[in-house]
Structures are given as C-alpha cells and as structure tokens.
PDB file of N, CA and C in Angstrom:
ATOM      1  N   UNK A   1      -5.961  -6.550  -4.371  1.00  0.00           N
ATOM      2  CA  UNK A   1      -5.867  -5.358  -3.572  1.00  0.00           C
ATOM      3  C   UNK A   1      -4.456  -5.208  -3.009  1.00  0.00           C
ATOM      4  N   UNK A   2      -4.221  -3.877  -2.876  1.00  0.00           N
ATOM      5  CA  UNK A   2      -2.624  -3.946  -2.590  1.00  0.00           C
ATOM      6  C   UNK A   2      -2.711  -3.673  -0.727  1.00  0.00           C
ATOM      7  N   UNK A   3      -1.528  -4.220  -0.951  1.00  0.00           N
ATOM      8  CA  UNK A   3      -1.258  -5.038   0.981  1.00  0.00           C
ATOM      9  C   UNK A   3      -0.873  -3.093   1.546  1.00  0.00           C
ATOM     10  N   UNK A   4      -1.332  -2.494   2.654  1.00  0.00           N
ATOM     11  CA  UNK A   4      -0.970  -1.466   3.127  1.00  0.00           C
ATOM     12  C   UNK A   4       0.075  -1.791   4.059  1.00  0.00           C
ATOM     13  N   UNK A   5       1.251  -1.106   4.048  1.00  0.00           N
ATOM     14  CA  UNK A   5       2.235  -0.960   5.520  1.00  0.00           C
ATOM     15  C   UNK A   5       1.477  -0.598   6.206  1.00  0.00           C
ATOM     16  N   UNK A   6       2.180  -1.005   7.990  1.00  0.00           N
ATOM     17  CA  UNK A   6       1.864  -0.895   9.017  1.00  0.00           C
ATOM     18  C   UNK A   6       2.838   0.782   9.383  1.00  0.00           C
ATOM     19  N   UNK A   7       2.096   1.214   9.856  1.00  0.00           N
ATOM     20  CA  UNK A   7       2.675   2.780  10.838  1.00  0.00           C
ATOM     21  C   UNK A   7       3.826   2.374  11.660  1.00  0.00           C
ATOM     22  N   UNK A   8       4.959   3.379  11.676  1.00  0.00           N
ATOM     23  CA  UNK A   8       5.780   2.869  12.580  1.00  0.00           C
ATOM     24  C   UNK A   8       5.739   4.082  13.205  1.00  0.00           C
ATOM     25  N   UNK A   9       5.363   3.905  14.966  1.00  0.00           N
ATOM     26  CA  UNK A   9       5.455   4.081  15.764  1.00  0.00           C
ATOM     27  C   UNK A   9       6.745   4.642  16.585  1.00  0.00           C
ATOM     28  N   UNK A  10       7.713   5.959  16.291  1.00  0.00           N
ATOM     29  CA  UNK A  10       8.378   6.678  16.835  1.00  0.00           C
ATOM     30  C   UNK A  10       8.761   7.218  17.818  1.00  0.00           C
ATOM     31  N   UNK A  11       7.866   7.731  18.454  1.00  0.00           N
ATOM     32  CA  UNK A  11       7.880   8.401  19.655  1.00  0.00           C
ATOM     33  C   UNK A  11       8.567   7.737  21.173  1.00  0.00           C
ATOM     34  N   UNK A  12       8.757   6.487  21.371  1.00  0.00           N
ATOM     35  CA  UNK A  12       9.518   6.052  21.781  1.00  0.00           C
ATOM     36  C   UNK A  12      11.017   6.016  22.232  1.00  0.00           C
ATOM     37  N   UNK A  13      11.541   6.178  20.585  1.00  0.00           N
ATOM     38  CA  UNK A  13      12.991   5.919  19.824  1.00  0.00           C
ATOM     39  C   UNK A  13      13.429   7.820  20.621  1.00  0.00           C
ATOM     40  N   UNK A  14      12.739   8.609  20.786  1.00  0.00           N
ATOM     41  CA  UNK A  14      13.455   9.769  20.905  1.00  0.00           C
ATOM     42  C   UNK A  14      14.467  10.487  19.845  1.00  0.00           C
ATOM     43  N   UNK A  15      13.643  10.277  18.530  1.00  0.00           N
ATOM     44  CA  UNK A  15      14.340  10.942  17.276  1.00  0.00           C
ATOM     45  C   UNK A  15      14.235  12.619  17.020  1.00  0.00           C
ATOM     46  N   UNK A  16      14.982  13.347  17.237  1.00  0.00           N
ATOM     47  CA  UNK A  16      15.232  14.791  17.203  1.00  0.00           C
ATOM     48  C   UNK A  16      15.804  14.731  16.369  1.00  0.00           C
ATOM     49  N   UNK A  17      15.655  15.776  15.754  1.00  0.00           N
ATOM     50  CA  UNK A  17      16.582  16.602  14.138  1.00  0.00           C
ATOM     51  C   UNK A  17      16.389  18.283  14.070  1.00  0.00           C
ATOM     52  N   UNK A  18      17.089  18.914  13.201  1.00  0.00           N
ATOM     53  CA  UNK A  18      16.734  20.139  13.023  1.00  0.00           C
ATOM     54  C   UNK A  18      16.701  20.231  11.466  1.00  0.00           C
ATOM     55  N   UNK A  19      15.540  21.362  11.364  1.00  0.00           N
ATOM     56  CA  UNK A  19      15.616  21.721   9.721  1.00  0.00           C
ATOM     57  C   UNK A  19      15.108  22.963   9.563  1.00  0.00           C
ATOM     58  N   UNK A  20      15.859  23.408   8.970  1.00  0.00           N
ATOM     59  CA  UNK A  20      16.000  24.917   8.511  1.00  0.00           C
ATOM     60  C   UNK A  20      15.807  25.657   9.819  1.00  0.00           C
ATOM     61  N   UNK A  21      17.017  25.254  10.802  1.00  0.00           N
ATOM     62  CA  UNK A  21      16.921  26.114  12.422  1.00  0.00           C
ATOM     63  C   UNK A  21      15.331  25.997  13.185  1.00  0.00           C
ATOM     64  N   UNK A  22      14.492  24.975  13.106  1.00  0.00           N
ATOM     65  CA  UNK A  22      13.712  24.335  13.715  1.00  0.00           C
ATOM     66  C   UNK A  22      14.005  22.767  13.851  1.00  0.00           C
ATOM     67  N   UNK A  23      13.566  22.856  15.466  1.00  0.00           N
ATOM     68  CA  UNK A  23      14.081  21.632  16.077  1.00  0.00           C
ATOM     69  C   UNK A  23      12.468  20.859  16.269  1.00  0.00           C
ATOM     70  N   UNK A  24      12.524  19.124  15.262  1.00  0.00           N
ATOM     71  CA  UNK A  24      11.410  18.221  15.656  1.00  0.00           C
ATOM     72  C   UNK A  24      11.625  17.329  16.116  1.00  0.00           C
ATOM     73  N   UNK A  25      10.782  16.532  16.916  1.00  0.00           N
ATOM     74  CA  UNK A  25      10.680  15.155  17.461  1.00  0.00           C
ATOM     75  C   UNK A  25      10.174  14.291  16.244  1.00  0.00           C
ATOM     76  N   UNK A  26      10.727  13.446  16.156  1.00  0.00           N
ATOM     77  CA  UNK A  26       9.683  12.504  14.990  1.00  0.00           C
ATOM     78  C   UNK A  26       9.071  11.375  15.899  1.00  0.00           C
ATOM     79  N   UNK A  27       7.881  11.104  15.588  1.00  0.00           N
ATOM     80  CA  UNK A  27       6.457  10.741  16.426  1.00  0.00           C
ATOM     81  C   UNK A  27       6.032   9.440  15.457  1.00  0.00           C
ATOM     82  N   UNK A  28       5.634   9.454  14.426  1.00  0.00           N
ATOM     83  CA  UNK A  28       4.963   8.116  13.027  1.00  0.00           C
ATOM     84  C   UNK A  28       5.487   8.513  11.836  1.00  0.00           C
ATOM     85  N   UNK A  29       5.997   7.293  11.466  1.00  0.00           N
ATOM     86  CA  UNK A  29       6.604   7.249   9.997  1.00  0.00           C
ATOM     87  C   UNK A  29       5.534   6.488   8.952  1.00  0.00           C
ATOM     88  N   UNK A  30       4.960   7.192   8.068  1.00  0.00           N
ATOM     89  CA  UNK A  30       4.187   6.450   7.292  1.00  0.00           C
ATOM     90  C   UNK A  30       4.717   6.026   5.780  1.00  0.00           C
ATOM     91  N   UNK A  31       5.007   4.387   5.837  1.00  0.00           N
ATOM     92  CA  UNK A  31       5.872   4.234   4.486  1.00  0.00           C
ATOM     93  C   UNK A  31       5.032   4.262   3.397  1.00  0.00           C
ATOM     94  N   UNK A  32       3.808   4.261   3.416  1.00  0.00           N
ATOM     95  CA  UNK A  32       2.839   4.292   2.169  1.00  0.00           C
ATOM     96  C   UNK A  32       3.340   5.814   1.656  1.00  0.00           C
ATOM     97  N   UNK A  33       2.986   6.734   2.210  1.00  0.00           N
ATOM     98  CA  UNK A  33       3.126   7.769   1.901  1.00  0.00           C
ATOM     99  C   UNK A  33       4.520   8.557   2.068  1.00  0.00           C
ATOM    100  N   UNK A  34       4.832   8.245   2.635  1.00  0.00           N
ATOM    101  CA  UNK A  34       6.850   8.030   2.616  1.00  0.00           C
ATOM    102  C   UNK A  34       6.921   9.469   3.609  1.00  0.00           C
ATOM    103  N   UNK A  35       6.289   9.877   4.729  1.00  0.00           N
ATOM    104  CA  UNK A  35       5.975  10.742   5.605  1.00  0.00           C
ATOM    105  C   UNK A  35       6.588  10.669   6.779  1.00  0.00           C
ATOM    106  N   UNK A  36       6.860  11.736   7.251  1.00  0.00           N
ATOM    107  CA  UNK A  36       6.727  11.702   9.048  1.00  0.00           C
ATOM    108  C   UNK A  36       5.843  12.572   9.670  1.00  0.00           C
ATOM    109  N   UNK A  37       5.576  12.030  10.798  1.00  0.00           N
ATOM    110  CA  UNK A  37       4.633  13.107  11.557  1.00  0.00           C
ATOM    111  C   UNK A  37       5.983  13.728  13.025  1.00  0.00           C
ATOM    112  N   UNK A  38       5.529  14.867  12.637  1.00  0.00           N
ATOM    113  CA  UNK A  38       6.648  15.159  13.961  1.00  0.00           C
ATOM    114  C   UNK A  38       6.227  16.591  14.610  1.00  0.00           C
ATOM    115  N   UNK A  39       6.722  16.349  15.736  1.00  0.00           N
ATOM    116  CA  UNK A  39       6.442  17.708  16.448  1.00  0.00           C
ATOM    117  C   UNK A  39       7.030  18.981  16.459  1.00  0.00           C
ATOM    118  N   UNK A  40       6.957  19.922  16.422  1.00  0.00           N
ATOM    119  CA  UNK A  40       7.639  21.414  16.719  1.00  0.00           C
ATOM    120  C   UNK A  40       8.331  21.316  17.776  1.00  0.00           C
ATOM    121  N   UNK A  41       9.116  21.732  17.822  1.00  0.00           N
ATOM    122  CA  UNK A  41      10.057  22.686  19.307  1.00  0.00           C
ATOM    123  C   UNK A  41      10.200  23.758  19.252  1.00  0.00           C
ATOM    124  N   UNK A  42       9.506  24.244  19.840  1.00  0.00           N
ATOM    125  CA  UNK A  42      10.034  25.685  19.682  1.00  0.00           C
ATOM    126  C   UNK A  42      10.513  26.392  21.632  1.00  0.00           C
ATOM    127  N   UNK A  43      11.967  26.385  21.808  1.00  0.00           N
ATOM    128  CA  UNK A  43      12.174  26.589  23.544  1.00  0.00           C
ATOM    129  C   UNK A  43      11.487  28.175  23.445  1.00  0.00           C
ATOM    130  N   UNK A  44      11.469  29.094  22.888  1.00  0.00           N
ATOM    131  CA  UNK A  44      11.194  30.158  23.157  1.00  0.00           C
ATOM    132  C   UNK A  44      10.124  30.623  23.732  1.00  0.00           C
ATOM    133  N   UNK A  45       9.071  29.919  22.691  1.00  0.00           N
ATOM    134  CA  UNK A  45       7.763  30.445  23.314  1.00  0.00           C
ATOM    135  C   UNK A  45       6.724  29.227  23.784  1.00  0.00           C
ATOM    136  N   UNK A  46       7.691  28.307  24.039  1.00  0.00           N
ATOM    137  CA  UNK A  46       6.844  26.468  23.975  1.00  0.00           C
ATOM    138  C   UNK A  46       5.768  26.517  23.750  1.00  0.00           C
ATOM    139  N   UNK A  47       5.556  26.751  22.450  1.00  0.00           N
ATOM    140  CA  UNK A  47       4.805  26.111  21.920  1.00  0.00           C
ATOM    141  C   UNK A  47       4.838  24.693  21.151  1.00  0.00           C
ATOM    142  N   UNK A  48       4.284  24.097  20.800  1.00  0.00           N
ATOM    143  CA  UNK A  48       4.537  22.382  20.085  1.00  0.00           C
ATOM    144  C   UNK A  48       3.170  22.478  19.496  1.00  0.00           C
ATOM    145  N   UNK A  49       3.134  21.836  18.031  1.00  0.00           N
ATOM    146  CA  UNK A  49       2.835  22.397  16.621  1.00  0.00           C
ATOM    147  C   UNK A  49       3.395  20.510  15.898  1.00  0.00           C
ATOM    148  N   UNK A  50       2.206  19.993  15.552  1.00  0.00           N
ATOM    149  CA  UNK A  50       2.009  18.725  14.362  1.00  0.00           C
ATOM    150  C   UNK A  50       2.508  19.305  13.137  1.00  0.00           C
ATOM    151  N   UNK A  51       3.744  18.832  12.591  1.00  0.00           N
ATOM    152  CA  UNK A  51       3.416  19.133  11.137  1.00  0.00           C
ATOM    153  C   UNK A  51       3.667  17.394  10.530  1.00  0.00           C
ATOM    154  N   UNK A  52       3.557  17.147   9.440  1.00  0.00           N
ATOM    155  CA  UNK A  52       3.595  15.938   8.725  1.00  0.00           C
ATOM    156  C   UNK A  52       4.804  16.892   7.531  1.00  0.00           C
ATOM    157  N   UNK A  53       6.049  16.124   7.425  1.00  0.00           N
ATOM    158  CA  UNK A  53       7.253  16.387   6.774  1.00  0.00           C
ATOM    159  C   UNK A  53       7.151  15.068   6.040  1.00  0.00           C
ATOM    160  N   UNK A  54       7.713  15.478   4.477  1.00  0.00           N
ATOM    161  CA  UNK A  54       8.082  14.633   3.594  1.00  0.00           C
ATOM    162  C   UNK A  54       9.351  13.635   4.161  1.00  0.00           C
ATOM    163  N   UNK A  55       9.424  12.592   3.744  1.00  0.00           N
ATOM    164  CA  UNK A  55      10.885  12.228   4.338  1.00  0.00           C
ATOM    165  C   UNK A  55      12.289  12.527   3.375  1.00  0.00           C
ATOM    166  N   UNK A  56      11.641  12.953   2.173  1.00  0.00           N
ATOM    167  CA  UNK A  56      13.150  13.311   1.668  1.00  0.00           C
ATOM    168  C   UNK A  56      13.904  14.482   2.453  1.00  0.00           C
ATOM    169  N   UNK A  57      12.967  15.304   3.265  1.00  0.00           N
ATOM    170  CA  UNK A  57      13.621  16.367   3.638  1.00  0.00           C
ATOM    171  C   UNK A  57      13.661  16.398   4.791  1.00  0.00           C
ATOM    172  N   UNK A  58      14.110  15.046   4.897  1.00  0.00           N
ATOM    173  CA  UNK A  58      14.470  14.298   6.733  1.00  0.00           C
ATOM    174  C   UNK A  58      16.236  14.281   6.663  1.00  0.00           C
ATOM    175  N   UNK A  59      17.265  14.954   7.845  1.00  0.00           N
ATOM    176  CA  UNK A  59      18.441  14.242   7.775  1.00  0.00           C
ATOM    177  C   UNK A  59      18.699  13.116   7.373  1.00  0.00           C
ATOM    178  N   UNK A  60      19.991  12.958   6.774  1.00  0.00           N
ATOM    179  CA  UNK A  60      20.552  11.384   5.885  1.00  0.00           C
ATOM    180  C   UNK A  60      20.726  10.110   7.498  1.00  0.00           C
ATOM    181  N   UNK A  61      21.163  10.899   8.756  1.00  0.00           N
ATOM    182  CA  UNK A  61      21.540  10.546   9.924  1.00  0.00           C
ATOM    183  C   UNK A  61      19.968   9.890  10.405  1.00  0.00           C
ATOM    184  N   UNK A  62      19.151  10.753  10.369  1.00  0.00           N
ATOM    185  CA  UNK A  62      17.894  10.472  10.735  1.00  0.00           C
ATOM    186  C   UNK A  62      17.350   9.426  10.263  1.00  0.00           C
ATOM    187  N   UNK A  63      17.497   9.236   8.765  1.00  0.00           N
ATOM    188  CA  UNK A  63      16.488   8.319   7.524  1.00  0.00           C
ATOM    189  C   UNK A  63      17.457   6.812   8.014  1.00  0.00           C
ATOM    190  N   UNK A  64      18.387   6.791   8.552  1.00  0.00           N
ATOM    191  CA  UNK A  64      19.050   5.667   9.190  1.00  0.00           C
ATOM    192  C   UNK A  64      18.549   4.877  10.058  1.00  0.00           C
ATOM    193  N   UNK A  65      18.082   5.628  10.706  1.00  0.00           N
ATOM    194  CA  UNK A  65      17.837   5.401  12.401  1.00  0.00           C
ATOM    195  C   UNK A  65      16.457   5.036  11.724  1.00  0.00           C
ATOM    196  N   UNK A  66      15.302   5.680  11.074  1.00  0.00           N
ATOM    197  CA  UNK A  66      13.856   5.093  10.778  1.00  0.00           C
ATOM    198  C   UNK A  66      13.962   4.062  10.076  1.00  0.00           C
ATOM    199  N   UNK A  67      14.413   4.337   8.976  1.00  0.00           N
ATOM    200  CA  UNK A  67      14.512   2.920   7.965  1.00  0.00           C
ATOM    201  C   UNK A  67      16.076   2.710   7.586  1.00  0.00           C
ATOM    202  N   UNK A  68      17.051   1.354   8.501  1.00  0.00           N
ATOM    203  CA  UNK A  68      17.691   1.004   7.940  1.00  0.00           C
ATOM    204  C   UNK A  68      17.824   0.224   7.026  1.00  0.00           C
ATOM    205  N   UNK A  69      18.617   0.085   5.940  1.00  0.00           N
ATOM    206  CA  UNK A  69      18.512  -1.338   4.746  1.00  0.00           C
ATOM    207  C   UNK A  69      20.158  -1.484   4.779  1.00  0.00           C
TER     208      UNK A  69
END
C-alpha cells in the first residue's frame, strides 16, 4: 500500500499571493494531490470564499516558501 503524505498546515506561516488581480491566503498544502487550499480576499465587498488552487499556478516566490528543496 502506498505511504500517504501528511497535510501541511499553512495558515500560520501567513502566505499571501495574488493571481490574476485576486489576492489569497494559503491555508493546507496537499502534496498527494499537489494542491492548495486558500482563501479569497476580496477588500471590497469582504467577502472570503475556499477555493482549492493547483500548485503549478502558485507564484515561483510562493512554491519556495511551501516546499523548499
């Protein structure tokens, strides 16, 4: 049976990024599935909104700070 990664736990670290002129918090990085879970910002109408983002289409600055090698 294959061994599952453990969740890494974000929300802590205070990781912000922007993509495509939306600003997220990143919250859990899941390496099985090579994911983030992160939050919305939105200052305008505060609202805050879960989405789960691929990590390729995470900043190069960002993918540092989650997984260095």
């Amino acid at each position: 049976m294959a061994k599952r990664k453990k969740i890494v736990e974000l929300s802590s670290q205070n990781i912000n990024f922007i993509l495509q002129g939306t600003s997220y918090k990143a919250m859990r990085y899941y390496p099985t599935a090579m994911t983030i879970d992160a939050i919305v910002i939105n200052k305008h109408t505060q609202q805050l909104d879960m989405k789960n983002i691929p990590f390729a289409y995470v900043p190069k600055e960002v993918k540092k700070m989650i997984k260095p090698n």
